[in-house]
Protein backbone atom coordinates (compact mmCIF):
# COMPACT_ATOMS: atom_id res chain seq x y z
CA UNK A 1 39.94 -69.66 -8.22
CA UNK A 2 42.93 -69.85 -9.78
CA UNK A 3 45.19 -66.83 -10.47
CA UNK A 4 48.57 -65.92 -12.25
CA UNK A 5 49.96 -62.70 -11.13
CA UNK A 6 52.61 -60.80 -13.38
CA UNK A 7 54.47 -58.23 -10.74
CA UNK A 8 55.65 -55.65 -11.96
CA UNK A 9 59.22 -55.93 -9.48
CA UNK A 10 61.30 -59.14 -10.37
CA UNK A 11 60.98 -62.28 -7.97
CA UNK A 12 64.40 -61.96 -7.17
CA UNK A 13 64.25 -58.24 -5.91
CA UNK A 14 61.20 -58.89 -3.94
CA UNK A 15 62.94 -62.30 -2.05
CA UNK A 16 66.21 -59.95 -1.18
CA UNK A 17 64.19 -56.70 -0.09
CA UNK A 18 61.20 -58.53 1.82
CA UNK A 19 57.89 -58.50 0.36
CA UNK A 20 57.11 -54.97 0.72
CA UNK A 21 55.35 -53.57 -2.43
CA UNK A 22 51.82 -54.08 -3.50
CA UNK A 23 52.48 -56.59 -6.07
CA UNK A 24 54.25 -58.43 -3.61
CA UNK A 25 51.36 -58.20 -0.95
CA UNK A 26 48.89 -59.03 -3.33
CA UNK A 27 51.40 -62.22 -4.15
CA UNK A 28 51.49 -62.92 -0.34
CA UNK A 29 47.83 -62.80 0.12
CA UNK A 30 47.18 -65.26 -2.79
CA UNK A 31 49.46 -67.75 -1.82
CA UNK A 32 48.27 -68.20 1.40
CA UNK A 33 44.88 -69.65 -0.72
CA UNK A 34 44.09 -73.00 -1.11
CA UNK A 35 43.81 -72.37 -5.10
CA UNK A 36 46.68 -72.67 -7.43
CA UNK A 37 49.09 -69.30 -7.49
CA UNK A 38 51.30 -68.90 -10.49
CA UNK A 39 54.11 -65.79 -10.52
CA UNK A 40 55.23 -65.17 -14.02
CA UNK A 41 58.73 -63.27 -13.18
CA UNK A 42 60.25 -60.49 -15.25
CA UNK A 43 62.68 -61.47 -18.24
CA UNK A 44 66.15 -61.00 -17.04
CA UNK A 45 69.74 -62.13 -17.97
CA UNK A 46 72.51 -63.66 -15.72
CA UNK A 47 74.48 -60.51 -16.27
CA UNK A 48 71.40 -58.55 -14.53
CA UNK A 49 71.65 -61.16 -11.74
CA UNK A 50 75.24 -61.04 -11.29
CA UNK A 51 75.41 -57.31 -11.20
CA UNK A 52 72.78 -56.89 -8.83
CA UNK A 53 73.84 -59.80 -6.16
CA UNK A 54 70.35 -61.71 -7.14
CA UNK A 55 71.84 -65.65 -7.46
CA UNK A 56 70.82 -68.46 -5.73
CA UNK A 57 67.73 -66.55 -4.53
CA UNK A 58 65.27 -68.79 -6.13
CA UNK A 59 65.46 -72.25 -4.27
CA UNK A 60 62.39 -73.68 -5.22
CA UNK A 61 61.98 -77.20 -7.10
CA UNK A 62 62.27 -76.91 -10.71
CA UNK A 63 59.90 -78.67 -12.51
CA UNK A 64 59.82 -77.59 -16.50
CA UNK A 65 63.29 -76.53 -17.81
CA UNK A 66 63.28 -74.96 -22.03
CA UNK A 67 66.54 -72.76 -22.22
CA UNK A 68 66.28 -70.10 -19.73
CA UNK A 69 62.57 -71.06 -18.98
CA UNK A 70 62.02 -72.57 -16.00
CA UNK A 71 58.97 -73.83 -13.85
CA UNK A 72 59.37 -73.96 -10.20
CA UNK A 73 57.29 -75.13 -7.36
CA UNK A 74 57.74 -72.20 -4.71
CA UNK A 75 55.54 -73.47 -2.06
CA UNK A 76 52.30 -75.47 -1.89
CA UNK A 77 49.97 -74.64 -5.13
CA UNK A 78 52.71 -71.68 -5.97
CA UNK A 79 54.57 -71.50 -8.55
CA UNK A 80 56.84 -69.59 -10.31
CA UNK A 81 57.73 -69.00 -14.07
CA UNK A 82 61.16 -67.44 -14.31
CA UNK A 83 62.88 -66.29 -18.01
CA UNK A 84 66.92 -65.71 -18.15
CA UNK A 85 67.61 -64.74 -21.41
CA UNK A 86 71.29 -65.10 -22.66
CA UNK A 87 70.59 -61.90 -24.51
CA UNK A 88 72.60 -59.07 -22.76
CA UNK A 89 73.53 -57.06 -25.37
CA UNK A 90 69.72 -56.23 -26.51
CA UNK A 91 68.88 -55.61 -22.75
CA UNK A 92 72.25 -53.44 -22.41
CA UNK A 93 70.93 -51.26 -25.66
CA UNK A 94 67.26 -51.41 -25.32
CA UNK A 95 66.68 -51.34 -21.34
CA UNK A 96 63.05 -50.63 -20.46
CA UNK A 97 62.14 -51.18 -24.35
CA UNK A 98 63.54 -54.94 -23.74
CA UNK A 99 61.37 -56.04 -21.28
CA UNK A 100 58.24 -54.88 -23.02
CA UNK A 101 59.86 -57.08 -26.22
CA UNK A 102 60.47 -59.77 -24.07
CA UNK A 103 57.09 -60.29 -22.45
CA UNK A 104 55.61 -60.83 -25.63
CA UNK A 105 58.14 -62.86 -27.06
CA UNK A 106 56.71 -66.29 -28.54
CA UNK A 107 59.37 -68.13 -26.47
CA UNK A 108 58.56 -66.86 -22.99
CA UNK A 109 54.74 -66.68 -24.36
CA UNK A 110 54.57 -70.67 -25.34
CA UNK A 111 56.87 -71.42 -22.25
CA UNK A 112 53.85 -70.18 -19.86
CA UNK A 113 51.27 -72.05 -21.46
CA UNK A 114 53.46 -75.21 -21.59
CA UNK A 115 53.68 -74.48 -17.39
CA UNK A 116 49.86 -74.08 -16.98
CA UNK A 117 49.10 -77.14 -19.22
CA UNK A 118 51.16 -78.88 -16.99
CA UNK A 119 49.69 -77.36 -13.89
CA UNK A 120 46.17 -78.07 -15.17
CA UNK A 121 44.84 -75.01 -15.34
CA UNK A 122 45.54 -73.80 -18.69
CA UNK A 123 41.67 -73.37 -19.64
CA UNK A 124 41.21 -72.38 -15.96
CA UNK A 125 42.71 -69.26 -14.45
CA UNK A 126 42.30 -65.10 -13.83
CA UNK A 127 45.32 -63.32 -14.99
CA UNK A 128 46.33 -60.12 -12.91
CA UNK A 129 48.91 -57.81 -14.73
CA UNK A 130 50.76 -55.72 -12.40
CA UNK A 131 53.47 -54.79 -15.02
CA UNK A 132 53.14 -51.50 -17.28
CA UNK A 133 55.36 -53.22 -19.48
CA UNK A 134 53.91 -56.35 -20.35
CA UNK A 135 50.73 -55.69 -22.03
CA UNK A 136 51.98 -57.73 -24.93
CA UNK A 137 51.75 -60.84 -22.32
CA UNK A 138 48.03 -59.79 -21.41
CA UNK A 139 47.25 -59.62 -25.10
CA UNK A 140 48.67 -63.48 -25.75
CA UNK A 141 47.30 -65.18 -22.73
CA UNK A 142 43.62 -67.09 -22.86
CA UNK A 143 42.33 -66.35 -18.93
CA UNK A 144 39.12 -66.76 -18.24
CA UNK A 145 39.37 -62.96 -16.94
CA UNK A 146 41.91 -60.68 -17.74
CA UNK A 147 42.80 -57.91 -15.12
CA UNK A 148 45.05 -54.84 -14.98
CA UNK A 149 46.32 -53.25 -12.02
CA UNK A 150 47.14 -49.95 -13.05
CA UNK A 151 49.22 -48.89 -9.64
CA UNK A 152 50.35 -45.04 -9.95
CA UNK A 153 50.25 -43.47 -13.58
CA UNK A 154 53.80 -44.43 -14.77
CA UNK A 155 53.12 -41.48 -18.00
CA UNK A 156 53.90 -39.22 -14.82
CA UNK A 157 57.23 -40.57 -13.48
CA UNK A 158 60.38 -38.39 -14.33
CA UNK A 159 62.45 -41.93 -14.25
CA UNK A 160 60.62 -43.05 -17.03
CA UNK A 161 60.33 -39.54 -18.67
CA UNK A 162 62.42 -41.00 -22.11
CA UNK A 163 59.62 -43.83 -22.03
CA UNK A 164 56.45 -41.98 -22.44
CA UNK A 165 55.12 -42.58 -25.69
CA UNK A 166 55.70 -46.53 -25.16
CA UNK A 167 54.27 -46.44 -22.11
CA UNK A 168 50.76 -44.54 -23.15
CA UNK A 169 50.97 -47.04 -25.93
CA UNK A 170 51.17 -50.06 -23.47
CA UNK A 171 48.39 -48.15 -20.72
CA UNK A 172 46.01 -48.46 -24.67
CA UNK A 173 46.65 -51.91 -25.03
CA UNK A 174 45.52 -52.50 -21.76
CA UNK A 175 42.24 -50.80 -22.39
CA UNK A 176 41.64 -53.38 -25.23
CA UNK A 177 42.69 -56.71 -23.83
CA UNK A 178 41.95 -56.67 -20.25
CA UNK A 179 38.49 -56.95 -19.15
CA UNK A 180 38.81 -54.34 -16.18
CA UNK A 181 41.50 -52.27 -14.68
CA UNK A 182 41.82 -52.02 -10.65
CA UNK A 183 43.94 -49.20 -9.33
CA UNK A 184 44.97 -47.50 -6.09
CA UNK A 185 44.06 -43.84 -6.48
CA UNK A 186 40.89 -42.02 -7.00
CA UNK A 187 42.62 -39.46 -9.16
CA UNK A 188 43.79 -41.94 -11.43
CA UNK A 189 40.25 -43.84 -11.79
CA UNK A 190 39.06 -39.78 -13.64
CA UNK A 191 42.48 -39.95 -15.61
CA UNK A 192 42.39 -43.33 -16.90
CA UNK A 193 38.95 -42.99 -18.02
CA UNK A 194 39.76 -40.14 -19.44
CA UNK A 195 43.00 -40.77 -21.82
CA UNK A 196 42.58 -44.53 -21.99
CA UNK A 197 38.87 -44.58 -22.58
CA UNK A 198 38.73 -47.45 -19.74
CA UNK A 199 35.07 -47.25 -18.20
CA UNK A 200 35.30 -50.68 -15.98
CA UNK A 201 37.81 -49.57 -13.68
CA UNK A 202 37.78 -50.26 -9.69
CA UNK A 203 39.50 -48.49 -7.02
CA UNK A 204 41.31 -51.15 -4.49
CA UNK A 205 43.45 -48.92 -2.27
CA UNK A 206 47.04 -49.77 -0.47
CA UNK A 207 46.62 -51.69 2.66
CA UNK A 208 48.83 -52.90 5.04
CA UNK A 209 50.60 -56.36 6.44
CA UNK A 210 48.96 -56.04 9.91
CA UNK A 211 50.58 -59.29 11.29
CA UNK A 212 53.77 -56.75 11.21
CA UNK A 213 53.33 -53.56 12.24
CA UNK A 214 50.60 -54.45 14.77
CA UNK A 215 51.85 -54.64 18.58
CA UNK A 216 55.16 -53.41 20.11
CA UNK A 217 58.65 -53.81 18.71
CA UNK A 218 60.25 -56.50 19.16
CA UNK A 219 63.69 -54.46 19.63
CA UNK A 220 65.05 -51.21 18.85
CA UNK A 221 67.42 -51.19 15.96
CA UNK A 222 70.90 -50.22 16.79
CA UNK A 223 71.70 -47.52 14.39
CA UNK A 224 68.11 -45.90 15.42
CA UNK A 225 69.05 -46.32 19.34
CA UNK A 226 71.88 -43.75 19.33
CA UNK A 227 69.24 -40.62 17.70
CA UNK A 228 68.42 -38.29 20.12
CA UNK A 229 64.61 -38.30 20.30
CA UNK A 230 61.69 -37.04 19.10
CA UNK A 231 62.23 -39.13 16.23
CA UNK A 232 60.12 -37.77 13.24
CA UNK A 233 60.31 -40.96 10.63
CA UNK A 234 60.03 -41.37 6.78
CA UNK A 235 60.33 -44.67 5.84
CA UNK A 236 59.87 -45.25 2.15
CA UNK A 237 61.76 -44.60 -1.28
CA UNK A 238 63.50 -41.32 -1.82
CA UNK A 239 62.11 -40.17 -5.00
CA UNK A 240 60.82 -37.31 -6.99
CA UNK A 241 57.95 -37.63 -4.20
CA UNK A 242 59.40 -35.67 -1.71
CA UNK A 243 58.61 -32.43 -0.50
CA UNK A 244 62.83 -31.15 -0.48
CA UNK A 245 62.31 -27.88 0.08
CA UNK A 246 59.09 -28.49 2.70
CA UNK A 247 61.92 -31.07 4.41
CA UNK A 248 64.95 -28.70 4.67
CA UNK A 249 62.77 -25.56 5.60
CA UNK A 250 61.44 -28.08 8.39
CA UNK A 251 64.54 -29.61 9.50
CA UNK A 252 66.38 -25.90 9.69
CA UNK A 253 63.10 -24.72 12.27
CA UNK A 254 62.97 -27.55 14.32
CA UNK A 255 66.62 -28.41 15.65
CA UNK A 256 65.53 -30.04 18.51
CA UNK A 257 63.98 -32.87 16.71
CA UNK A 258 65.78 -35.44 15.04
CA UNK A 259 64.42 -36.97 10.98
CA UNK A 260 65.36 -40.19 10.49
CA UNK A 261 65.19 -41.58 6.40
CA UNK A 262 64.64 -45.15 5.84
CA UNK A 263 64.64 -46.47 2.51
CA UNK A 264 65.70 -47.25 -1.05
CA UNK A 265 67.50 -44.16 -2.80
CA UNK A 266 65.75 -44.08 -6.21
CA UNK A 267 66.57 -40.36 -7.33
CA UNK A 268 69.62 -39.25 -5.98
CA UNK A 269 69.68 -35.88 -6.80
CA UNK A 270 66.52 -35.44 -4.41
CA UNK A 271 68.22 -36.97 -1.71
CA UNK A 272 71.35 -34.43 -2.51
CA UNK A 273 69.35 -31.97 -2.34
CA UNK A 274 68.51 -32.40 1.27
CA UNK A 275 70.14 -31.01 3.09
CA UNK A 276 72.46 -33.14 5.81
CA UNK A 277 71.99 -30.97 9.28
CA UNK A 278 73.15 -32.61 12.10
CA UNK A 279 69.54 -33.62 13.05
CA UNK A 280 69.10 -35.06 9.40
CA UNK A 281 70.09 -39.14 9.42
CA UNK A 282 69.57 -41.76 6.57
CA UNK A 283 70.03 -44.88 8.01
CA UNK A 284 70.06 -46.65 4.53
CA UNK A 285 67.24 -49.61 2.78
CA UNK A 286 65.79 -51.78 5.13
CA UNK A 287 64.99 -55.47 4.57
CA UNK A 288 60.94 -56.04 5.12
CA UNK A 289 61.80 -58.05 8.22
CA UNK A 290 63.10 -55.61 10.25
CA UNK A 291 62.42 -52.43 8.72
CA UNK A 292 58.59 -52.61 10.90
CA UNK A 293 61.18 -51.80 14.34
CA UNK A 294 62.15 -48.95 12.83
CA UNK A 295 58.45 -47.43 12.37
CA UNK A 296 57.41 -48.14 15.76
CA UNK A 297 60.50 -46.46 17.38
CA UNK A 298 59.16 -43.53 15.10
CA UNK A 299 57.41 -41.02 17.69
CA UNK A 300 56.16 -39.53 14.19
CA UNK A 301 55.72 -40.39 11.14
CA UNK A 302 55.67 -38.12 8.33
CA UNK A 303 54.91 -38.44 4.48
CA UNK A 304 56.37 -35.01 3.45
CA UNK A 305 55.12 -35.66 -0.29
CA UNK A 306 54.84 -32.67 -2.95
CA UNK A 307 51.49 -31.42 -3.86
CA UNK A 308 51.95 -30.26 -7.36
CA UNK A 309 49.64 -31.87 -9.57
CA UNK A 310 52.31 -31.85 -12.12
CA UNK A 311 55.06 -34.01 -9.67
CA UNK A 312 51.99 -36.33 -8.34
CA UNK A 313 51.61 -39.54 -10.15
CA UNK A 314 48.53 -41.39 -8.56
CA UNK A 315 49.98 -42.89 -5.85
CA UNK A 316 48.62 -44.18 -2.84
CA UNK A 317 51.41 -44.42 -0.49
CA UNK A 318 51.32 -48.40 1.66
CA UNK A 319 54.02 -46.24 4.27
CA UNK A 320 50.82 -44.28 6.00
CA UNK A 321 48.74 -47.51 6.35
CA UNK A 322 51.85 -48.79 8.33
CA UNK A 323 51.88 -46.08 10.48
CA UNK A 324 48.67 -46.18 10.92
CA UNK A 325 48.81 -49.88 11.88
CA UNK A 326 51.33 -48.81 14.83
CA UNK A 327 48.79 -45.97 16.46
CA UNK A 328 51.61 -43.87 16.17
CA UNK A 329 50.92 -39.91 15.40
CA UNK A 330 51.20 -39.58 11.18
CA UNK A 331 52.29 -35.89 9.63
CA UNK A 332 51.77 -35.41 5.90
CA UNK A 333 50.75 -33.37 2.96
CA UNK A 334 47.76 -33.42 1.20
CA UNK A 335 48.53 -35.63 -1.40
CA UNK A 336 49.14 -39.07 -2.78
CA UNK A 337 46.42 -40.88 -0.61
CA UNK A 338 46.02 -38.74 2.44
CA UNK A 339 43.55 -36.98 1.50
CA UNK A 340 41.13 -39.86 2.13
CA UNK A 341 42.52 -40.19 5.33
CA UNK A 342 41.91 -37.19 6.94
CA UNK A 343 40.36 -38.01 9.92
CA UNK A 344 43.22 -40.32 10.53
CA UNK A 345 46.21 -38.31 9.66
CA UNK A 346 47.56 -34.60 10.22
CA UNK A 347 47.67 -32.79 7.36
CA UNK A 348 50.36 -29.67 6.98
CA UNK A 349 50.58 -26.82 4.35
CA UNK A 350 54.04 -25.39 5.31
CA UNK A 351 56.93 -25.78 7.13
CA UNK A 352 55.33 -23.47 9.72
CA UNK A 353 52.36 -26.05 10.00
CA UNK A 354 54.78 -29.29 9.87
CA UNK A 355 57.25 -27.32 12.72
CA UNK A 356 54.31 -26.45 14.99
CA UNK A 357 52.52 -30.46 14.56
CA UNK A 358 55.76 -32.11 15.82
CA UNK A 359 55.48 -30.55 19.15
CA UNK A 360 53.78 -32.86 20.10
CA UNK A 361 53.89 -36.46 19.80
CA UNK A 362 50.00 -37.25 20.90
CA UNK A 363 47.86 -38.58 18.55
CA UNK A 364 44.32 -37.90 19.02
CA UNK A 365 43.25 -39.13 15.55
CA UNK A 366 40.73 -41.56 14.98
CA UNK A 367 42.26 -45.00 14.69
CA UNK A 368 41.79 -47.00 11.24
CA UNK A 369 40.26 -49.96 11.28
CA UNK A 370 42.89 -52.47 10.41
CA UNK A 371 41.04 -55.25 8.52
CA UNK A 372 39.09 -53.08 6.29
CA UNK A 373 42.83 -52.12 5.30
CA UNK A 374 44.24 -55.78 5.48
CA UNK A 375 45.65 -56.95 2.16
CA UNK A 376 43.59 -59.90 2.93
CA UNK A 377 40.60 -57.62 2.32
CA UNK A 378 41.90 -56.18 -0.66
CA UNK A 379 42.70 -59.37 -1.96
CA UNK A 380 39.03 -60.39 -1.65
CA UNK A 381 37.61 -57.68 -3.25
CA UNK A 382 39.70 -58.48 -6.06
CA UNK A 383 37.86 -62.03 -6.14
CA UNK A 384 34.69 -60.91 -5.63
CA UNK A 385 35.23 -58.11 -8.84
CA UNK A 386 36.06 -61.60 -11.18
CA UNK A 387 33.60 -63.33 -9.49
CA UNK A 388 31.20 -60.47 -10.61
């Protein structure tokens, strides 16, 4: 079965951060199939690239050239369909609103069908949209099945808070052209059906890369080696996510233990707002590679999310499969995906509850069973729903 996957993170980002986000899982997972993989990149413009240190990160054989269209043969049967636009000034002006224009441009549109003509599968292939904004591209592409991965509700993110209305519009669109929606959270199966009037609409949960966080470490990371243990570990973006006030309250009543922060700022005034004690260290992003050392040097892991249904936005978090993978002892609010992991995971209510659960670093929850929560098994049950 062939499949073209639109991710919703650019190729580029995902080859310089590791392969760490669930369109990029789901990527890895179908390449490693004997059918033919095609990765239809997000527009950009060699400004972009400059500016955010993303050249010469796509080395594979070019094939189709059309402008800034290009066809490349990643790897065996994967390719990729990459769009540099020499328009700056519209992306400068329009931001967000330029990629949804882009996607649906007739240039990049006829470009992709040129690239699966040539591939042979033009008449022959699933499409799975990962992208909020390119539900123009879903509407303009012939698959044999269409197929929306509606990951988190992006209507709830503050980052995109000036974007709402376009991206509702986009979520209806969806509803029209795909023939079912997949997502990652129960509470966004009752909301989807709800606003969007989608009624064939599958949950497929996070999972995890068990090949990496499986087994011991394979060293201890030098900045993490000088931290004065118990280490209590978050490794994941700092966003509008976190629990700051659950965090500093914790942090102030447990001196003795050291939190360690590992990840991508994406809101900085929630990671000003916690507060730096001297048992409080950000160690900075992590490349995919090594960043699985730094979980299993965790003695805990936490996911210190909030648990107002206002700041929640369907998410399923990939972090606690991770820890899970590693047998380590996990520490987390009720929220964004733990709550269907209870018997696996300890769940807090306070700063009194999170103080008193770390301790101890013993972890006598039940262990998960790692290839029902393979991406190789969520990856199949994607088949099997188009196979349906």
């Amino acid at each position: 079965m062939n499949i073209v996957i639109v991710p919703f993170h650019d190729w580029r980002k995902i080859l310089l951060e590791g392969s760490r986000t669930r369109d990029a899982h789901f990527i890895e997972a179908f390449k490693s199939r004997e059918d033919i993989c095609v990765i239809i990149n997000r527009p950009t413009t060699l400004l972009e690239i400059q500016l955010k240190r993303k050249r010469g990160l796509i080395k594979g054989k070019l094939i189709l050239s059309n402008g800034g269209c290009k066809l490349y043969e990643y790897s065996k049967n994967t390719y990729l369909i990459d769009y540099v636009s020499v328009d700056v000034v519209g992306q400068a002006l329009k931001n967000y609103n330029w990629f949804i224009s882009e996607y649906g441009s007739d240039k990049y549109v006829n470009f992709i069908n040129q690239s699966l003509a040539h591939l042979g599968i033009k008449e022959n292939y699933s499409l799975l949209n990962q992208n909020i904004f390119a539900s123009r591209l879903s509407s303009k592409l012939k698959p044999k099945v269409s197929i929306f991965d509606a990951w988190d509700n992006f209507a709830k993110f503050s980052v995109y808070s000036k974007l709402k209305e376009e991206i509702i519009e986009n979520y209806m669109q969806f509803s029209k052209t795909c023939d079912f929606w997949i997502t990652n959270s129960v509470d966004n199966i009752s909301e989807f059906k709800t606003q969007y009037g989608v009624e064939n609409i599958h949950l497929i949960a996070n999972g995890v890369d068990v090949s990496r966080f499986v087994g011991a470490s394979k060293s201890i990371p030098d900045d993490l080696s000088q931290i004065k243990k118990p280490i209590v570990g978050f490794g994941g973006k700092i966003s509008h996510l976190l629990d700051v006030e659950l965090i500093n309250k914790t942090t102030e009543a447990s001196p003795d233990v050291s939190f360690v922060f590992v990840g991508q700022i994406l809101d900085k005034t929630i990671f000003n707002e916690i507060i730096k004690r001297e048992n409080v260290h950000y160690l900075g992003d992590k490349h995919y590679d090594v960043y699985p050392d730094y979980v299993k040097n965790f003695d805990i892991c936490t996911v210190p999310y909030v648990i107002d249904e206002k700041k929640k936005s369907g998410a399923n978090t990939i972090k606690v499969y991770e820890y899970l993978a590693t047998q380590k002892k996990v520490v987390g609010t009720l929220s964004n995906g733990l709550e269907n992991l209870l018997d696996h995971v300890y769940i807090i209510n306070n700063a009194s509850e999170f103080s008193d659960a770390l301790k101890s670093c013993e972890n006598h929850k039940n262990k998960i069973d790692l290839k029902t929560h393979s991406w190789e098994t969520k990856t199949q049950q994607i088949i099997e729903l188009i196979l349906s």
